[in-house]
PDB file of N, CA and C in Angstrom:
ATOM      1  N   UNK A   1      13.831 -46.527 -15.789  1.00  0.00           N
ATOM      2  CA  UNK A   1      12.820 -46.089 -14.852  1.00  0.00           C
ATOM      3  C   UNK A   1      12.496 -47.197 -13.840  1.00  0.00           C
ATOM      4  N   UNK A   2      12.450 -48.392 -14.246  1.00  0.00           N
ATOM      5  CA  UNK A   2      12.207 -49.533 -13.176  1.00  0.00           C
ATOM      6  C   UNK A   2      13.602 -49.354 -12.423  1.00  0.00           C
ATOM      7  N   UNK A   3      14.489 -49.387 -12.574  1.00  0.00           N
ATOM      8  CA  UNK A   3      15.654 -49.288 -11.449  1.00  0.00           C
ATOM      9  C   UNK A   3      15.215 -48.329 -10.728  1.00  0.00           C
ATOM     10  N   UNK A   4      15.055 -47.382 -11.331  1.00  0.00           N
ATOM     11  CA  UNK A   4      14.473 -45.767  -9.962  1.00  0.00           C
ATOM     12  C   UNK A   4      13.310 -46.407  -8.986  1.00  0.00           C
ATOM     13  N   UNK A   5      12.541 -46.749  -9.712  1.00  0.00           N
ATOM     14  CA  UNK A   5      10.963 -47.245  -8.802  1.00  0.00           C
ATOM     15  C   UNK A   5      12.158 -48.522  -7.604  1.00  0.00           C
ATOM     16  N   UNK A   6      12.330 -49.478  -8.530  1.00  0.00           N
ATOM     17  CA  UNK A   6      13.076 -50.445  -7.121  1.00  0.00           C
ATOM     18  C   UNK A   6      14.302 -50.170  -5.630  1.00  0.00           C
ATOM     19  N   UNK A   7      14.918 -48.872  -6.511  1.00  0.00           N
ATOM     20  CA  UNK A   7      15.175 -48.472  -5.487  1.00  0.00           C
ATOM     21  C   UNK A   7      14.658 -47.218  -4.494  1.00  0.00           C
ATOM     22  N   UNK A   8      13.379 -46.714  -4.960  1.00  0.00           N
ATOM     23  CA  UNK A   8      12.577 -46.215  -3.721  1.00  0.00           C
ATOM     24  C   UNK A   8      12.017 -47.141  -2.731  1.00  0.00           C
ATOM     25  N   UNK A   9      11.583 -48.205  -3.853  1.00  0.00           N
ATOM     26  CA  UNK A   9      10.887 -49.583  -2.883  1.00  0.00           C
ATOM     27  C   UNK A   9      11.935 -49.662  -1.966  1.00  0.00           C
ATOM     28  N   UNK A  10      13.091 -49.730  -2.463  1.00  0.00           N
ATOM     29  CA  UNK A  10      14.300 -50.497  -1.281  1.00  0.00           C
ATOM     30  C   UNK A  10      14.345 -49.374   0.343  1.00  0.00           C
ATOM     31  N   UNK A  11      14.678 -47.605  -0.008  1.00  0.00           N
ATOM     32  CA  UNK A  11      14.736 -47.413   0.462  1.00  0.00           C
ATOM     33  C   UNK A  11      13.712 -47.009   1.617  1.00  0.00           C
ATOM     34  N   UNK A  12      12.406 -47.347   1.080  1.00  0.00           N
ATOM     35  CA  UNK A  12      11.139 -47.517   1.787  1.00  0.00           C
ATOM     36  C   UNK A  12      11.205 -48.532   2.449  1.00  0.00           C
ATOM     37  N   UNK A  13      11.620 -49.772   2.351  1.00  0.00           N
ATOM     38  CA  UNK A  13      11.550 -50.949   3.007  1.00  0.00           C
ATOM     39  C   UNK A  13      12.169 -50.441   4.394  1.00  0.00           C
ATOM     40  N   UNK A  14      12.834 -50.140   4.414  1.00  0.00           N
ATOM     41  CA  UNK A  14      13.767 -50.501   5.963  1.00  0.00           C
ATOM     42  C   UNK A  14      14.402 -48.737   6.130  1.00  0.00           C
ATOM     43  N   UNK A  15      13.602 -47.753   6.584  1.00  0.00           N
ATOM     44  CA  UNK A  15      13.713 -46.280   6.706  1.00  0.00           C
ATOM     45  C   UNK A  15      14.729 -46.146   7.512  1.00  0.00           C
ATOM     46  N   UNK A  16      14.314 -47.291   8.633  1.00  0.00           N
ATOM     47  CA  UNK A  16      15.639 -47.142  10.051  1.00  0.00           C
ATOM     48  C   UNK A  16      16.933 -47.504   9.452  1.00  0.00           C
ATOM     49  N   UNK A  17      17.196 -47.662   8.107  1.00  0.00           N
ATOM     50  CA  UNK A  17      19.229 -47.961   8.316  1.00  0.00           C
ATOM     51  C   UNK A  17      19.276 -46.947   7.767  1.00  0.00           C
ATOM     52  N   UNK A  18      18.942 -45.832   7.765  1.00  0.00           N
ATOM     53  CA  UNK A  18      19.659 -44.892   7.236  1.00  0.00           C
ATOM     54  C   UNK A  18      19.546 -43.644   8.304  1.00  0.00           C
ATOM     55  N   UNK A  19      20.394 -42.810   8.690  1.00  0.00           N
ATOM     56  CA  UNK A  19      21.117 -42.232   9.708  1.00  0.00           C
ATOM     57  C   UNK A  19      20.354 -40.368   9.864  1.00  0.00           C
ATOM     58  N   UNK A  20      20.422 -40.267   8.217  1.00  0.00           N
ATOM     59  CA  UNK A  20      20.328 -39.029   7.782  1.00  0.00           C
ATOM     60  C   UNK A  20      19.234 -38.929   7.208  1.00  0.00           C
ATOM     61  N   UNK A  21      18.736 -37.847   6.293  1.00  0.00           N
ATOM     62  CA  UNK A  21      17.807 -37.424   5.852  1.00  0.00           C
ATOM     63  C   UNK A  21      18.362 -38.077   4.040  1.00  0.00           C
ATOM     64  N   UNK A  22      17.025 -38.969   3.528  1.00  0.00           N
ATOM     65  CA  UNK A  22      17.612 -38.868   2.053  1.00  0.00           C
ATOM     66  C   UNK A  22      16.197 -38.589   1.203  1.00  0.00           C
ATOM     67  N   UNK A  23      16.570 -38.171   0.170  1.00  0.00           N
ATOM     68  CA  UNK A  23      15.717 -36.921  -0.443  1.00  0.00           C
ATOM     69  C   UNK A  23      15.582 -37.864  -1.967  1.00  0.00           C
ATOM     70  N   UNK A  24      14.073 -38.370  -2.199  1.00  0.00           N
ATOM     71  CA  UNK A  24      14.092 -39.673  -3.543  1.00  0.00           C
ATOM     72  C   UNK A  24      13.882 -38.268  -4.718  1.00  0.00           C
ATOM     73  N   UNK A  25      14.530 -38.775  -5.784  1.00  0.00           N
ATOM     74  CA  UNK A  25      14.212 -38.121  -6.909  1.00  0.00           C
ATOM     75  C   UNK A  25      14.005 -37.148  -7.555  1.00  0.00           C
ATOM     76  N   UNK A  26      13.780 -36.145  -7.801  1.00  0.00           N
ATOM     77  CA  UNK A  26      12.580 -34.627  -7.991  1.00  0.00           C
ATOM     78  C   UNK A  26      11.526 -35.508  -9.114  1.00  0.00           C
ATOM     79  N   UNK A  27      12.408 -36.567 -10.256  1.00  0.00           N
ATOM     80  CA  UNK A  27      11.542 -36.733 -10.747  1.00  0.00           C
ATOM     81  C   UNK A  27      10.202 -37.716 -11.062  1.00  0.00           C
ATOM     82  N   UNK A  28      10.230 -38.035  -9.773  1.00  0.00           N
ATOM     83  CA  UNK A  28       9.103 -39.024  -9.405  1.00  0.00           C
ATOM     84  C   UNK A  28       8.195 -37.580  -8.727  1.00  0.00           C
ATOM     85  N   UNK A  29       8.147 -36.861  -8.892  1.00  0.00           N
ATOM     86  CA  UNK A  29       7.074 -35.715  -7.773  1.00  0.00           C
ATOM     87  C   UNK A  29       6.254 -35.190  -9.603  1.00  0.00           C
ATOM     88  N   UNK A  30       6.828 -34.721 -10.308  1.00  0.00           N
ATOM     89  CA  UNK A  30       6.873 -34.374 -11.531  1.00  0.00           C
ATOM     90  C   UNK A  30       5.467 -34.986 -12.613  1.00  0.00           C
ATOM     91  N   UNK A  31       4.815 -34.141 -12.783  1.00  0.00           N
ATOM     92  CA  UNK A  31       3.746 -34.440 -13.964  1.00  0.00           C
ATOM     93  C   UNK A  31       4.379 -35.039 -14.852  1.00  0.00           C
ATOM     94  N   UNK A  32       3.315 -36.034 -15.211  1.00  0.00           N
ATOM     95  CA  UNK A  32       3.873 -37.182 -16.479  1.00  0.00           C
ATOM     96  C   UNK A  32       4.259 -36.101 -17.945  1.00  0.00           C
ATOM     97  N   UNK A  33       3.596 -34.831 -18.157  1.00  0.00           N
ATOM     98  CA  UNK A  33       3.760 -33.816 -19.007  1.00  0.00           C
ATOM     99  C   UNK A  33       5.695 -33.623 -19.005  1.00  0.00           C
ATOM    100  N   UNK A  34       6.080 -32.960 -17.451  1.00  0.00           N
ATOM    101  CA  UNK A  34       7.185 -32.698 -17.568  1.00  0.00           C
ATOM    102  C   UNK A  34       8.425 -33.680 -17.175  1.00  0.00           C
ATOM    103  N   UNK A  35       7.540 -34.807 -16.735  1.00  0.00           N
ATOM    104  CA  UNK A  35       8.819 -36.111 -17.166  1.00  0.00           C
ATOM    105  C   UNK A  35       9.168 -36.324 -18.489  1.00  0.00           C
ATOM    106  N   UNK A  36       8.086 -36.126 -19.414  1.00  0.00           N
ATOM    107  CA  UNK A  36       8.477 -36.457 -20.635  1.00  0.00           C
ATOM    108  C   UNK A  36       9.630 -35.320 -21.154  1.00  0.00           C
ATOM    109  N   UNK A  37       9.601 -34.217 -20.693  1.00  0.00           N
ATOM    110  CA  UNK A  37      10.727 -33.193 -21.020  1.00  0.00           C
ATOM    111  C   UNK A  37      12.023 -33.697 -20.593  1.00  0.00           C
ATOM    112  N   UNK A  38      12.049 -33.990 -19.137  1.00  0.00           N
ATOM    113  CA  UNK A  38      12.823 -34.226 -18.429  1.00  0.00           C
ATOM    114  C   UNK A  38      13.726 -35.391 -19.220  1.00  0.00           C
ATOM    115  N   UNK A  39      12.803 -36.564 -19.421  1.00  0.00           N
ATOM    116  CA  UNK A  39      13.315 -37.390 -20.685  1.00  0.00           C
ATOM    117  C   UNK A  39      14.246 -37.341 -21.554  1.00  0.00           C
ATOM    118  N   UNK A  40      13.753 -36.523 -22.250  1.00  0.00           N
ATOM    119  CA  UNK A  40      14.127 -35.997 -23.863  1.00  0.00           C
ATOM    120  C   UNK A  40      15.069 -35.326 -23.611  1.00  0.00           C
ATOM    121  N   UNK A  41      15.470 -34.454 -22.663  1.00  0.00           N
ATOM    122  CA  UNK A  41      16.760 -33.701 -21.975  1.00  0.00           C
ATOM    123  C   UNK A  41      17.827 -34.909 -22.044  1.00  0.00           C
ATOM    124  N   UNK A  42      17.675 -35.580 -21.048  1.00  0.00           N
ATOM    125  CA  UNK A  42      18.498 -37.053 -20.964  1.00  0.00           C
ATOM    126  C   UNK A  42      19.043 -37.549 -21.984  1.00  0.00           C
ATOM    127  N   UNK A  43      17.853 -37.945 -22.608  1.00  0.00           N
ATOM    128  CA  UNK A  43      18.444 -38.614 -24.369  1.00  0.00           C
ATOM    129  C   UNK A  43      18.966 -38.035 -25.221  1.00  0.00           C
ATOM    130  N   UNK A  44      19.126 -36.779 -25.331  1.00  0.00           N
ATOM    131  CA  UNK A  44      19.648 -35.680 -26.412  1.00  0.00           C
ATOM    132  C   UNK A  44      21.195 -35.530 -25.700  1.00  0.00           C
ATOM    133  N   UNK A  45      21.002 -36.111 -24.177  1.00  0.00           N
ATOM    134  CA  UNK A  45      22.293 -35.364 -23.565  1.00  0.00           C
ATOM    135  C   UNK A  45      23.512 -34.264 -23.557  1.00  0.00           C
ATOM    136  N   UNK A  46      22.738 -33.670 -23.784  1.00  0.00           N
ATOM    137  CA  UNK A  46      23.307 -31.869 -24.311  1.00  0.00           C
ATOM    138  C   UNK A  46      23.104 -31.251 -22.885  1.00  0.00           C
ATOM    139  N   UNK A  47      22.684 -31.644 -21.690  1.00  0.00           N
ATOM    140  CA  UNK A  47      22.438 -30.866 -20.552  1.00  0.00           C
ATOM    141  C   UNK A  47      23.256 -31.306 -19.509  1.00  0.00           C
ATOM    142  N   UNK A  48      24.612 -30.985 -18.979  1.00  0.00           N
ATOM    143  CA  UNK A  48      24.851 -31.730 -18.036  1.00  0.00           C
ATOM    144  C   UNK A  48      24.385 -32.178 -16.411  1.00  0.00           C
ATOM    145  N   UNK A  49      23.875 -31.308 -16.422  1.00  0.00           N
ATOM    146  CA  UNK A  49      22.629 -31.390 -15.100  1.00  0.00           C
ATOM    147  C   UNK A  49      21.295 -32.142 -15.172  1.00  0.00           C
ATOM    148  N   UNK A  50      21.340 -32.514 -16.596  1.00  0.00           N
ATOM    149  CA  UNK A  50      19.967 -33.221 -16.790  1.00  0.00           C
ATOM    150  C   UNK A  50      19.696 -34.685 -15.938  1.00  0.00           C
ATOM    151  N   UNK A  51      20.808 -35.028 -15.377  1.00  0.00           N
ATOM    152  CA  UNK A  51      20.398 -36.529 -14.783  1.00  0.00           C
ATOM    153  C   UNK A  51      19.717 -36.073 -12.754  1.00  0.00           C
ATOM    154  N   UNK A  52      19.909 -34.636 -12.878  1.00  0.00           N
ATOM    155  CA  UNK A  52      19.855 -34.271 -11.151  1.00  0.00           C
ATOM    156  C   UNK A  52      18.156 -34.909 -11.339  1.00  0.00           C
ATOM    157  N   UNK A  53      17.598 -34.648 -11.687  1.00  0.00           N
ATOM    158  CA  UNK A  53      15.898 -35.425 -11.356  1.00  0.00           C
ATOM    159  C   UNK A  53      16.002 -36.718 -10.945  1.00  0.00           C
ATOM    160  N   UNK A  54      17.538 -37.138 -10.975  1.00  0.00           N
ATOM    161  CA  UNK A  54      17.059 -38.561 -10.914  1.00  0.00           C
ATOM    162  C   UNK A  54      17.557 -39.023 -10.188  1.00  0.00           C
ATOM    163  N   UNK A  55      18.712 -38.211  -9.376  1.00  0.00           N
ATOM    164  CA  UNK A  55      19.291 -38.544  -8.456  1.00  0.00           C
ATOM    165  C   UNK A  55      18.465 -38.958  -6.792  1.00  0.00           C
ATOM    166  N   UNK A  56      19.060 -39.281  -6.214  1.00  0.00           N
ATOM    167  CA  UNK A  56      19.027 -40.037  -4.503  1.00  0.00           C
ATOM    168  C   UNK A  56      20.031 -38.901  -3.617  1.00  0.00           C
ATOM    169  N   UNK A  57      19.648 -37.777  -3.211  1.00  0.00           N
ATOM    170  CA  UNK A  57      20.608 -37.174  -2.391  1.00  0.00           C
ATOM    171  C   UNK A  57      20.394 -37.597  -0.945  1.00  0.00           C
ATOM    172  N   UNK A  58      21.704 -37.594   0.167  1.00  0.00           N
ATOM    173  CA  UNK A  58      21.711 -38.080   0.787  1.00  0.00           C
ATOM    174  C   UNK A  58      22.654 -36.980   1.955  1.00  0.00           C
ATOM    175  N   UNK A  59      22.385 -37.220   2.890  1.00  0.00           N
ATOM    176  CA  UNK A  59      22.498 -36.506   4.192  1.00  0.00           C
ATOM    177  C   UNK A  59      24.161 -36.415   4.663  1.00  0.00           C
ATOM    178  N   UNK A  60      24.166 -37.765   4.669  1.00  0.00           N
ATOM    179  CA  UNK A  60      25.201 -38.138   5.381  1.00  0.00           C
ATOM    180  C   UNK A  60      25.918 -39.518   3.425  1.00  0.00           C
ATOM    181  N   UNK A  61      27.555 -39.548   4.413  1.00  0.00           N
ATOM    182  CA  UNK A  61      27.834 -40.535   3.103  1.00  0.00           C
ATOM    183  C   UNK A  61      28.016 -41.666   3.402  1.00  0.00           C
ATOM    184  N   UNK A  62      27.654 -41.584   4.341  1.00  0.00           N
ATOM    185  CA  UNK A  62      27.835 -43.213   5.229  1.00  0.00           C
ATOM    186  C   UNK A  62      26.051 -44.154   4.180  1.00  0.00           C
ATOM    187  N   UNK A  63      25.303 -43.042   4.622  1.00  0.00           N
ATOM    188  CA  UNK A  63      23.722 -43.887   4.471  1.00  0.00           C
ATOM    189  C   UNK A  63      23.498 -43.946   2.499  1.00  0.00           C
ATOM    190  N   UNK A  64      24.567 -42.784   2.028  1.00  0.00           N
ATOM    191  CA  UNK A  64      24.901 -43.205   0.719  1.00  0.00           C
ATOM    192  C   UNK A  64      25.586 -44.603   0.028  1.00  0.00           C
ATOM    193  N   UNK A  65      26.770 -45.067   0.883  1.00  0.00           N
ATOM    194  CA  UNK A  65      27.227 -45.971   0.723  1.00  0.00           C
ATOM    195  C   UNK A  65      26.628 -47.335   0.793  1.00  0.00           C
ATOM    196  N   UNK A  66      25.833 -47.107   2.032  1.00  0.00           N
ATOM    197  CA  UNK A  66      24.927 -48.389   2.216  1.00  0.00           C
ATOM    198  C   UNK A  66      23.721 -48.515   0.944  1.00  0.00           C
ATOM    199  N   UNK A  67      23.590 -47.203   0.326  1.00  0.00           N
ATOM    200  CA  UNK A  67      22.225 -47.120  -0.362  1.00  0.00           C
ATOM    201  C   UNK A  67      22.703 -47.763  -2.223  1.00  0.00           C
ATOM    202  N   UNK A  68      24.207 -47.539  -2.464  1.00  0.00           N
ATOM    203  CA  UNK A  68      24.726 -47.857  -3.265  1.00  0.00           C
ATOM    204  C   UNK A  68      25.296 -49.250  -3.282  1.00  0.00           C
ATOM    205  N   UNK A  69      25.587 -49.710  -2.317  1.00  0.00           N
ATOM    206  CA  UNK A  69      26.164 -51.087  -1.952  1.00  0.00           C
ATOM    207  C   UNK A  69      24.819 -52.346  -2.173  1.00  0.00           C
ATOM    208  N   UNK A  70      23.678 -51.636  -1.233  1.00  0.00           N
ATOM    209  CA  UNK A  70      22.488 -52.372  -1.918  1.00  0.00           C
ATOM    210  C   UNK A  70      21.837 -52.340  -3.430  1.00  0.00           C
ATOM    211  N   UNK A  71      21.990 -51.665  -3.356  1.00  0.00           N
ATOM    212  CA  UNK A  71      21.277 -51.338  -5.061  1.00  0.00           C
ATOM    213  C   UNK A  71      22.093 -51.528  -6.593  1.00  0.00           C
ATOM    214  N   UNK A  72      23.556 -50.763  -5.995  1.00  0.00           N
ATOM    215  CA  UNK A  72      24.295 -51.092  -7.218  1.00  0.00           C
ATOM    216  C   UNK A  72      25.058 -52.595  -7.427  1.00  0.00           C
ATOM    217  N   UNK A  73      25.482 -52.948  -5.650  1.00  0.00           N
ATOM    218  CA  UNK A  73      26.438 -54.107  -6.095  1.00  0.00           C
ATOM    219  C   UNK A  73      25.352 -55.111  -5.469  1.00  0.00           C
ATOM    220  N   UNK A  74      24.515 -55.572  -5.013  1.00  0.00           N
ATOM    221  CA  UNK A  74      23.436 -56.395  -4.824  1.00  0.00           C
ATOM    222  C   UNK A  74      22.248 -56.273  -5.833  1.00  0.00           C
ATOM    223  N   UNK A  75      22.069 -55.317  -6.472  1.00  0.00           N
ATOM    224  CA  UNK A  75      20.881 -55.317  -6.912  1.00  0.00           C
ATOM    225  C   UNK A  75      20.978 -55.240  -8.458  1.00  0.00           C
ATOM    226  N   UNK A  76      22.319 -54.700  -8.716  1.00  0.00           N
ATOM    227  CA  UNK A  76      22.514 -54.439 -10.192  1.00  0.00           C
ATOM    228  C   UNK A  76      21.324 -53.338 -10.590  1.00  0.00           C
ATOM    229  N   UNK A  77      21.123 -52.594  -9.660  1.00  0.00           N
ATOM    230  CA  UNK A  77      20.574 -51.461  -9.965  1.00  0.00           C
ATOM    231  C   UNK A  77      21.064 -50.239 -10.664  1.00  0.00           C
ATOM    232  N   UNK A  78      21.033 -49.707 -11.685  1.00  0.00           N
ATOM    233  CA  UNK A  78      21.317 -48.325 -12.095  1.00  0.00           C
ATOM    234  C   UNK A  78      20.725 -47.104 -11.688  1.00  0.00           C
ATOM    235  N   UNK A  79      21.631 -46.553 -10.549  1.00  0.00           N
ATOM    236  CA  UNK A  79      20.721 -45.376  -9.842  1.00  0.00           C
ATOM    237  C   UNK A  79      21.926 -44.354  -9.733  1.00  0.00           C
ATOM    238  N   UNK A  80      21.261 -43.078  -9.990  1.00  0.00           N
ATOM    239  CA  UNK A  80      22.390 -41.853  -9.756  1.00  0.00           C
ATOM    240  C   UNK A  80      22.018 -41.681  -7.909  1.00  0.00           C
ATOM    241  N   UNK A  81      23.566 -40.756  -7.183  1.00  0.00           N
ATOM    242  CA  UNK A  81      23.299 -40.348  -6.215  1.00  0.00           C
ATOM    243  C   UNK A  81      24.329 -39.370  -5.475  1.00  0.00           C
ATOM    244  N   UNK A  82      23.823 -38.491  -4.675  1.00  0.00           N
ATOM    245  CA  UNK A  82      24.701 -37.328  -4.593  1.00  0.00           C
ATOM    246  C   UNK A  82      24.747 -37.351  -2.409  1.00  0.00           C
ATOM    247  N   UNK A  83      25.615 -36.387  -1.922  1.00  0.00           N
ATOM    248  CA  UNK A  83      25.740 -36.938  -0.776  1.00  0.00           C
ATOM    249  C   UNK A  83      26.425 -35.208  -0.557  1.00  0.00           C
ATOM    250  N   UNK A  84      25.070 -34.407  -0.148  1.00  0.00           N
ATOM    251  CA  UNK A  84      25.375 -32.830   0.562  1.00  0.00           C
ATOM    252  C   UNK A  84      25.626 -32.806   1.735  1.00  0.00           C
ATOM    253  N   UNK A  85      27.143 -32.122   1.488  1.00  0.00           N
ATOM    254  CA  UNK A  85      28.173 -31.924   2.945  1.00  0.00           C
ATOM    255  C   UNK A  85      27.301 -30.730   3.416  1.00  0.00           C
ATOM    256  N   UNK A  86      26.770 -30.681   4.692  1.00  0.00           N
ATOM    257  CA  UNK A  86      26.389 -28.967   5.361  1.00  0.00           C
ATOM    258  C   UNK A  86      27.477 -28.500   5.316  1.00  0.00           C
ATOM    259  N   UNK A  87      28.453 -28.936   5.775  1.00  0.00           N
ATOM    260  CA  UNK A  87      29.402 -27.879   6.021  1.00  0.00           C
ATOM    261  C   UNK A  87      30.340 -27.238   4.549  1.00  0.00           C
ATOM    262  N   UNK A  88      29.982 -27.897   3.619  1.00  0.00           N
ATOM    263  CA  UNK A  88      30.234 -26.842   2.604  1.00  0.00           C
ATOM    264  C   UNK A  88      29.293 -26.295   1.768  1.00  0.00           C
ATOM    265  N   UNK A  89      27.853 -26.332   2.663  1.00  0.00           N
ATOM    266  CA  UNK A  89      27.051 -25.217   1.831  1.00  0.00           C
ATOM    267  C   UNK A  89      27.358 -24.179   3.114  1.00  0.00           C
ATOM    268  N   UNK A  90      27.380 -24.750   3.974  1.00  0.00           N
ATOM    269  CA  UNK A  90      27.402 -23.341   5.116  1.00  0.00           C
ATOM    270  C   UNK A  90      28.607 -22.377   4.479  1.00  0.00           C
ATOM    271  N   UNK A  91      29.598 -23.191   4.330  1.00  0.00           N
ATOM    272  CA  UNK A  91      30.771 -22.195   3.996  1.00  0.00           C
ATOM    273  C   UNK A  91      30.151 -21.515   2.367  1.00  0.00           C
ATOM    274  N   UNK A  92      29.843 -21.652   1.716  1.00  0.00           N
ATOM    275  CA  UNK A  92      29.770 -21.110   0.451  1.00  0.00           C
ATOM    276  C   UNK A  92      28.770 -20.345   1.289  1.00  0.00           C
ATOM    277  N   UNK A  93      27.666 -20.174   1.839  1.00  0.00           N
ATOM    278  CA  UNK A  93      26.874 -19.278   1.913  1.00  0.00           C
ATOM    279  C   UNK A  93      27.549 -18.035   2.513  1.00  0.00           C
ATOM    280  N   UNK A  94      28.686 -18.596   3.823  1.00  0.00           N
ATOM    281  CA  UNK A  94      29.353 -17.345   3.667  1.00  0.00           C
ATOM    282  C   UNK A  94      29.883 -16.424   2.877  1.00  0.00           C
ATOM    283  N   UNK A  95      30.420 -16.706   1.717  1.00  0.00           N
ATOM    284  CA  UNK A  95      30.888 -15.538   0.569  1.00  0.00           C
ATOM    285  C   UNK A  95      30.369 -15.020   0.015  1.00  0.00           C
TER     286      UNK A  95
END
């Protein structure tokens, strides 16, 4: 959980290097009630979707790279993060 908190700090610090829209967590928004679920999901790891609360999605993969380059290989941070193409939700919405 301290890696998650340091890298919101990070990406709060300096808003302007990043290009795109990036979207912190779901589970920092989350009642301390259903973090603790959220938790226990994790640790049992029987859910494979259970780590999406914790992810960093990101706009573009450029402002991903930079967000991983700081955090993971400078910071030795452990942070999940995901990087939504529009153009392949547009296309799936077509079908």
């Amino acid at each position: 959980m301290k890696d998650l908190h340091l890298a919101v700090q990070w990406v709060h610090s300096d808003p302007g290097v990043f290009a795109g829209e990036v979207k912190e967590p779901t589970f920092l928004s989350l009642e301390e009630e259903d973090q603790q679920k959220v938790l226990k999901v994790v640790l049992e790891g029987e859910d494979l979707e259970a780590k999406d609360p914790f992810m960093f999605v990101f706009e573009k993969m450029e402002d991903m790279e930079v967000f991983l380059t700081a955090c993971w290989d400078q910071q030795g941070l452990k942070v999940n993060s995901a990087c939504i193409n529009p153009y392949t939700l547009l296309w799936q919405d077509t079908n």
